[in-house]
N, C-alpha and C. Protein backbone atom coordinates (compact mmCIF):
# COMPACT_ATOMS: atom_id res chain seq x y z
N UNK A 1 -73.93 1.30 33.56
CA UNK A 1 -73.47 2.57 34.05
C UNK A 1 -72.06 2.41 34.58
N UNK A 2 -71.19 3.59 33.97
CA UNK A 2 -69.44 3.34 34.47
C UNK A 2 -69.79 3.89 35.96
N UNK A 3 -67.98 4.13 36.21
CA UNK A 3 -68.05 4.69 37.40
C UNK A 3 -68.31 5.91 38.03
N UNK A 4 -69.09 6.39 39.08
CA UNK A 4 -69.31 7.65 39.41
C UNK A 4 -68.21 8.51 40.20
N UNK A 5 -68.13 9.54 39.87
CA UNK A 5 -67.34 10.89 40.46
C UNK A 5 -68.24 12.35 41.13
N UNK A 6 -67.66 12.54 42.06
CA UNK A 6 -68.13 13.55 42.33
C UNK A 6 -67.44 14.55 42.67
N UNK A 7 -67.20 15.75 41.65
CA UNK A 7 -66.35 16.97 41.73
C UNK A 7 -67.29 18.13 42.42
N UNK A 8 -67.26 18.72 43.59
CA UNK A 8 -68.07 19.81 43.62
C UNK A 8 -67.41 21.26 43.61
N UNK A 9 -67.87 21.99 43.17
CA UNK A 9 -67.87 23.43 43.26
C UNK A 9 -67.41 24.59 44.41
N UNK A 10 -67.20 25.15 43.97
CA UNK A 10 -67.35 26.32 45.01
C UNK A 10 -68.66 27.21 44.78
N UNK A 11 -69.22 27.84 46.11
CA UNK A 11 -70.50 28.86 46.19
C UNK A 11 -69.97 29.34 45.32
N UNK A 12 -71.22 30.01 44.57
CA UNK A 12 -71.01 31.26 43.90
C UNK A 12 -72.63 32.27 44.44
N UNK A 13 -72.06 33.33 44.48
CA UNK A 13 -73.25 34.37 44.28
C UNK A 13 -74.00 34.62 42.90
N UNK A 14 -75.30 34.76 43.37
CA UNK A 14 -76.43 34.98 41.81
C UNK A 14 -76.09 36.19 41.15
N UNK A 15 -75.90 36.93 40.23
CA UNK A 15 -75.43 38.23 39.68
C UNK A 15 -76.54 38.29 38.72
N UNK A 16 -77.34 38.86 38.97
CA UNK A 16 -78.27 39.38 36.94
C UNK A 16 -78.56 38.07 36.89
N UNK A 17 -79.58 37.19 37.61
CA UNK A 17 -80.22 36.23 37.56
C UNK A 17 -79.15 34.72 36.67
N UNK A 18 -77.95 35.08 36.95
CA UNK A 18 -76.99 34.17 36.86
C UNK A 18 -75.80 34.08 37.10
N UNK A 19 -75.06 33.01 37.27
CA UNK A 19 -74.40 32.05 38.01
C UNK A 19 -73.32 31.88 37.56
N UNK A 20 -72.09 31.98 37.40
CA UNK A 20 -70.79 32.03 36.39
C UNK A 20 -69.63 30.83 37.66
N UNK A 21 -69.44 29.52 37.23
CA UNK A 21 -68.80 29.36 38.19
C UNK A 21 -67.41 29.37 37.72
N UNK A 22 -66.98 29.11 36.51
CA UNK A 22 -65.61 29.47 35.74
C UNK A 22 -64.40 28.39 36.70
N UNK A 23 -65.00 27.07 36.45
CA UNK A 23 -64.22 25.95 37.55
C UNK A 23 -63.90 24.82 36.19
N UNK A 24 -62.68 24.92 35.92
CA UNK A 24 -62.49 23.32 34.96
C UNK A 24 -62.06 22.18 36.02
N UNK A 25 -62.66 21.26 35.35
CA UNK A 25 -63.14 20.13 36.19
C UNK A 25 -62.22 18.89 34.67
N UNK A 26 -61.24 18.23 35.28
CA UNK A 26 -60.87 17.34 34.20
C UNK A 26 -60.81 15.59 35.26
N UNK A 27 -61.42 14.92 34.05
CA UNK A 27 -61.47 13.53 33.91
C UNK A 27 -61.27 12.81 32.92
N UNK A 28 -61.18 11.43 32.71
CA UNK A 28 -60.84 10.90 31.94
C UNK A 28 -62.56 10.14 31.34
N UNK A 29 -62.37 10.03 30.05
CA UNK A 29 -63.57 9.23 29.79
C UNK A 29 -63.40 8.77 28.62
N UNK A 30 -63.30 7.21 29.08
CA UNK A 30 -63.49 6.23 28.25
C UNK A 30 -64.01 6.08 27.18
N UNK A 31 -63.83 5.96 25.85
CA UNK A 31 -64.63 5.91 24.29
C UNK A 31 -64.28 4.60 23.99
N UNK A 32 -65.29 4.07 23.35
CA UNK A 32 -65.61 3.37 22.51
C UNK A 32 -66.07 3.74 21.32
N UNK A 33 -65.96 2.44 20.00
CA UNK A 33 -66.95 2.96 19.20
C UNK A 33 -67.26 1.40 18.62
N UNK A 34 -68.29 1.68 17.52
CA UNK A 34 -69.02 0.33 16.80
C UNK A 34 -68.27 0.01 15.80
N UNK A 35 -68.10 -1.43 16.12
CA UNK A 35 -67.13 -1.62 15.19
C UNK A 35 -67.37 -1.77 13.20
N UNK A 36 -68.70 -2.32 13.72
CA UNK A 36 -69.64 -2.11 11.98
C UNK A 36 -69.27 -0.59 11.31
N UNK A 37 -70.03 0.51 12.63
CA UNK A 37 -69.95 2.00 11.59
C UNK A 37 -69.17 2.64 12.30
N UNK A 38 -68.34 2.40 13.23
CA UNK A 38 -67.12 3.50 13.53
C UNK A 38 -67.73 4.90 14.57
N UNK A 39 -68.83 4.21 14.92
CA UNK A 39 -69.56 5.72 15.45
C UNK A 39 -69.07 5.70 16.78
N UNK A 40 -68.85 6.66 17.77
CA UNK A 40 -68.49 6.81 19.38
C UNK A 40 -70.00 6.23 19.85
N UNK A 41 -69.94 5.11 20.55
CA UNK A 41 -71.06 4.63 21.96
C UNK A 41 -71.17 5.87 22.62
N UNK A 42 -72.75 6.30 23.49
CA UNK A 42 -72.26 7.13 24.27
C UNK A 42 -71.35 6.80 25.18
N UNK A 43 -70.94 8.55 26.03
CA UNK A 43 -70.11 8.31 27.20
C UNK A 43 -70.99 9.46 27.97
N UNK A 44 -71.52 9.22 29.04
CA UNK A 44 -72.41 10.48 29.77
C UNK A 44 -71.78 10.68 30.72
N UNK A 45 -72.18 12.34 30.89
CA UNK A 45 -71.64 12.86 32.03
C UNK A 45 -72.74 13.83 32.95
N UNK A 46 -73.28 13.55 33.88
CA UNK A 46 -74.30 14.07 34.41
C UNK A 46 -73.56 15.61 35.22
N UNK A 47 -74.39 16.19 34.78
CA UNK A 47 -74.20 17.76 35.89
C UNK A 47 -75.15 18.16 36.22
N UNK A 48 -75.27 17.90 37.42
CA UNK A 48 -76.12 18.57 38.25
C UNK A 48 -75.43 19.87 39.00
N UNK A 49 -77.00 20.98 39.23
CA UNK A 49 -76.87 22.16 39.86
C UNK A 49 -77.95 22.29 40.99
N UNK A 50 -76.99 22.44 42.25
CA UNK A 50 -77.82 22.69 43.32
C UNK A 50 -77.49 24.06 43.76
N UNK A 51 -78.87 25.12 44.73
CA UNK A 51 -78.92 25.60 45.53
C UNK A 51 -79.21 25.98 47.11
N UNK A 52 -78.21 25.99 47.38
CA UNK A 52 -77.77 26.60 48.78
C UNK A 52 -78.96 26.77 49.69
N UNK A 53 -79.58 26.51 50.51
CA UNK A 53 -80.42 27.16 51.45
C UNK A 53 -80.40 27.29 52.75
N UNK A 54 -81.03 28.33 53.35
CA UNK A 54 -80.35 29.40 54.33
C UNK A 54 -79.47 28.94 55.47
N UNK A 55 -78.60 29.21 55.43
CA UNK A 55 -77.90 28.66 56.58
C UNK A 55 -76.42 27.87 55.85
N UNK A 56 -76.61 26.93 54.70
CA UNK A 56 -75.76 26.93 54.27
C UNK A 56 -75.56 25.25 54.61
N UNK A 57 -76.34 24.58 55.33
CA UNK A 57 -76.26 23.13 56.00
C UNK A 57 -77.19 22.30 54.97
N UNK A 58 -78.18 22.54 54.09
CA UNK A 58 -78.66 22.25 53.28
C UNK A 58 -78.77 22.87 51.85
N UNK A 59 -79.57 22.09 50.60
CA UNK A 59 -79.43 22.52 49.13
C UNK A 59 -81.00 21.41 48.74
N UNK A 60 -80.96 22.67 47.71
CA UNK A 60 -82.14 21.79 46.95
C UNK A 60 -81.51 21.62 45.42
N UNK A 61 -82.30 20.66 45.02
CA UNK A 61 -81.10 20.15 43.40
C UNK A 61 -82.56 20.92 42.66
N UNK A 62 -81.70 21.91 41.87
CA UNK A 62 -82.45 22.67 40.63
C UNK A 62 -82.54 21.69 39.88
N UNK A 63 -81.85 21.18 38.93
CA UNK A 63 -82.01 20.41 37.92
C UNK A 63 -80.48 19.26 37.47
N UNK A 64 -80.79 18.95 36.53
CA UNK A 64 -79.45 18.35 35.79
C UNK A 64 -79.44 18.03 34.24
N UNK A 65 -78.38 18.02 33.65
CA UNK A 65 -78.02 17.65 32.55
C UNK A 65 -77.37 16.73 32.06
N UNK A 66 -77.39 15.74 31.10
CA UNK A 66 -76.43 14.58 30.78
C UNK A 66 -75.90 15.33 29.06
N UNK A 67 -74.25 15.46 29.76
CA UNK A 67 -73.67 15.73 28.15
C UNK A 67 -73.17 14.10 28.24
N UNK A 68 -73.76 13.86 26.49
CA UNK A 68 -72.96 12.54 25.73
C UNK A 68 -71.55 13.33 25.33
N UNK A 69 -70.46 12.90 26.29
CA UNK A 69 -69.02 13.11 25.98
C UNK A 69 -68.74 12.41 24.08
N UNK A 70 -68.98 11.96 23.51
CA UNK A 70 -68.75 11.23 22.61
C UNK A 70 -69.10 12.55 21.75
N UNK A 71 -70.47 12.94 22.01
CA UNK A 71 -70.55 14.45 20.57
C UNK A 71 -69.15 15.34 21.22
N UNK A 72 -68.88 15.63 21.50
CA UNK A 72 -68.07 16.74 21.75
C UNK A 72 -66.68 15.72 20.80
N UNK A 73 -65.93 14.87 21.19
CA UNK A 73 -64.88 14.35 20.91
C UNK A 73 -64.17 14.64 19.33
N UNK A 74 -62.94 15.02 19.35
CA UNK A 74 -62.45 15.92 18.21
C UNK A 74 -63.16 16.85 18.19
N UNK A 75 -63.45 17.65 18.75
CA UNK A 75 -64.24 18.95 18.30
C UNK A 75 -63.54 20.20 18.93
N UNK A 76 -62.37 20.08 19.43
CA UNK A 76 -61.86 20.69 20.03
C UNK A 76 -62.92 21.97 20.73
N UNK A 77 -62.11 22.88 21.60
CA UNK A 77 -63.07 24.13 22.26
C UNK A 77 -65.00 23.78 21.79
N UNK A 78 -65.38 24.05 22.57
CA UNK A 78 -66.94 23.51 22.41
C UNK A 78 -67.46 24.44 23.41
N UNK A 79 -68.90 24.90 23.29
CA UNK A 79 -69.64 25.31 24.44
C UNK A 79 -70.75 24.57 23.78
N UNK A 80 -72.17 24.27 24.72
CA UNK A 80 -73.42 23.76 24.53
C UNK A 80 -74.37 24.15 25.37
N UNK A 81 -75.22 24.87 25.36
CA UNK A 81 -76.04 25.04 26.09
C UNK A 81 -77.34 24.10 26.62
N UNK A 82 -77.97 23.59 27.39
CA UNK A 82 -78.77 22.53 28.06
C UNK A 82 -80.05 23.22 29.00
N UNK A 83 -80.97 22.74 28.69
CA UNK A 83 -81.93 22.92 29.29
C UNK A 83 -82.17 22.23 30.89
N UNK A 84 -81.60 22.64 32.22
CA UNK A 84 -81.66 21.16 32.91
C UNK A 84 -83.23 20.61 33.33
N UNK A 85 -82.94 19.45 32.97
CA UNK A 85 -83.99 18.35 34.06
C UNK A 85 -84.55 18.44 34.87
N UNK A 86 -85.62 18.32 35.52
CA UNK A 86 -86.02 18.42 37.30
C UNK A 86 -85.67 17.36 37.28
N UNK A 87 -85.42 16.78 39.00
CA UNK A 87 -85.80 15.88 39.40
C UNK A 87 -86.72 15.28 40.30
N UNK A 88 -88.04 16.47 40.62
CA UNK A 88 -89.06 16.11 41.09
C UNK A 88 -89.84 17.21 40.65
N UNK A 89 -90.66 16.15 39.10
CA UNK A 89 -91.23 17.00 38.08
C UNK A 89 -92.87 17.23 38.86
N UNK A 90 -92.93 15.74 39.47
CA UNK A 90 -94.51 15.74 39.64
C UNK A 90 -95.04 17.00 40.59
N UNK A 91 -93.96 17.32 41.94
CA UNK A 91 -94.64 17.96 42.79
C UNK A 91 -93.49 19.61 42.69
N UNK A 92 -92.91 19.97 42.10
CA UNK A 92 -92.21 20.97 41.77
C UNK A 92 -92.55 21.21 40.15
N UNK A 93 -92.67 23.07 40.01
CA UNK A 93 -92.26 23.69 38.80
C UNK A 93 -91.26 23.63 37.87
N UNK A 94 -90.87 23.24 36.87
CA UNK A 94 -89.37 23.96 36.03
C UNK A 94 -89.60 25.12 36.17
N UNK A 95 -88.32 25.57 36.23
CA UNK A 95 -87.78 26.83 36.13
C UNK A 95 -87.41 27.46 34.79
N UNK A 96 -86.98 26.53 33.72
CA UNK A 96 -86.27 26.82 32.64
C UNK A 96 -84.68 27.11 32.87
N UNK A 97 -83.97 26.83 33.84
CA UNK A 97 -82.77 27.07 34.17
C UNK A 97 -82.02 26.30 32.64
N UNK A 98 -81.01 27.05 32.67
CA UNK A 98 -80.28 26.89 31.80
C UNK A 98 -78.13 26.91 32.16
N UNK A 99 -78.17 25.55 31.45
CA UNK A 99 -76.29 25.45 31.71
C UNK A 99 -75.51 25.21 30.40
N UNK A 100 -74.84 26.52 30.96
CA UNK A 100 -73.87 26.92 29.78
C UNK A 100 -72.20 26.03 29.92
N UNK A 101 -72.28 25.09 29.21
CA UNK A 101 -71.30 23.94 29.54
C UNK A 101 -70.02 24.24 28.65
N UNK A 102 -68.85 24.40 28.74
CA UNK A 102 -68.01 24.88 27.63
C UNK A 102 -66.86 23.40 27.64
N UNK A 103 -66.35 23.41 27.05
CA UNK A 103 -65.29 21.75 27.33
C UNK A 103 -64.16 22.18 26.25
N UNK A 104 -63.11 21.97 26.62
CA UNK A 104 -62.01 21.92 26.25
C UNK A 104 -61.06 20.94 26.40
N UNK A 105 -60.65 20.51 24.77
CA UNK A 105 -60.17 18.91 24.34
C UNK A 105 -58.51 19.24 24.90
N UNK A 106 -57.88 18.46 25.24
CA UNK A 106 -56.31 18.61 25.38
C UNK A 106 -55.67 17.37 24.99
């Protein structure tokens, strides 16, 4: 596992049972590839989404997603949509939350 970052967000309010945070977030990430077939190694990038609870001093983590940076690469403009993860499947519900991830190559 490379190195970790942590970019956070600004609140957003819920609108029509969703969430628009419209925040580009840029980093650098390292590629590799195999040298036999030329393919990109992954490169992951975890996003997690938490919510706020009352008061504003605490959050509970809805879920998360790992985009492999490597599919996106040359693909210029991209969106992907992701189903997120729980991370405490045993004693919590999914929700079916869903993250609409868009990435733009420069």
């Amino acid at each position: 596992m490379g190195p970790q970052t942590f970019f956070p967000s600004d609140r957003e309010e819920v609108h029509q049972n969703c969430v628009r945070w419209r925040k580009r977030f840029t980093f650098v990430s390292k590629m590799s590839a195999n040298p036999h077939t030329g393919v990109l190694d992954p490169s992951v990038c975890r996003v997690s989404v938490r919510k706020e609870l009352k008061g504003g001093k605490a959050y509970t983590k809805l879920g998360f997603t790992d985009l492999n940076m490597a599919e996106f690469a040359g693909s210029g403009s991209t969106v992907r949509c992701c189903l997120l993860e729980g991370y405490d499947t045993k004693n919590t519900r999914q929700d079916n939350s869903i993250l609409k991830a868009r990435r733009w190559q420069e």
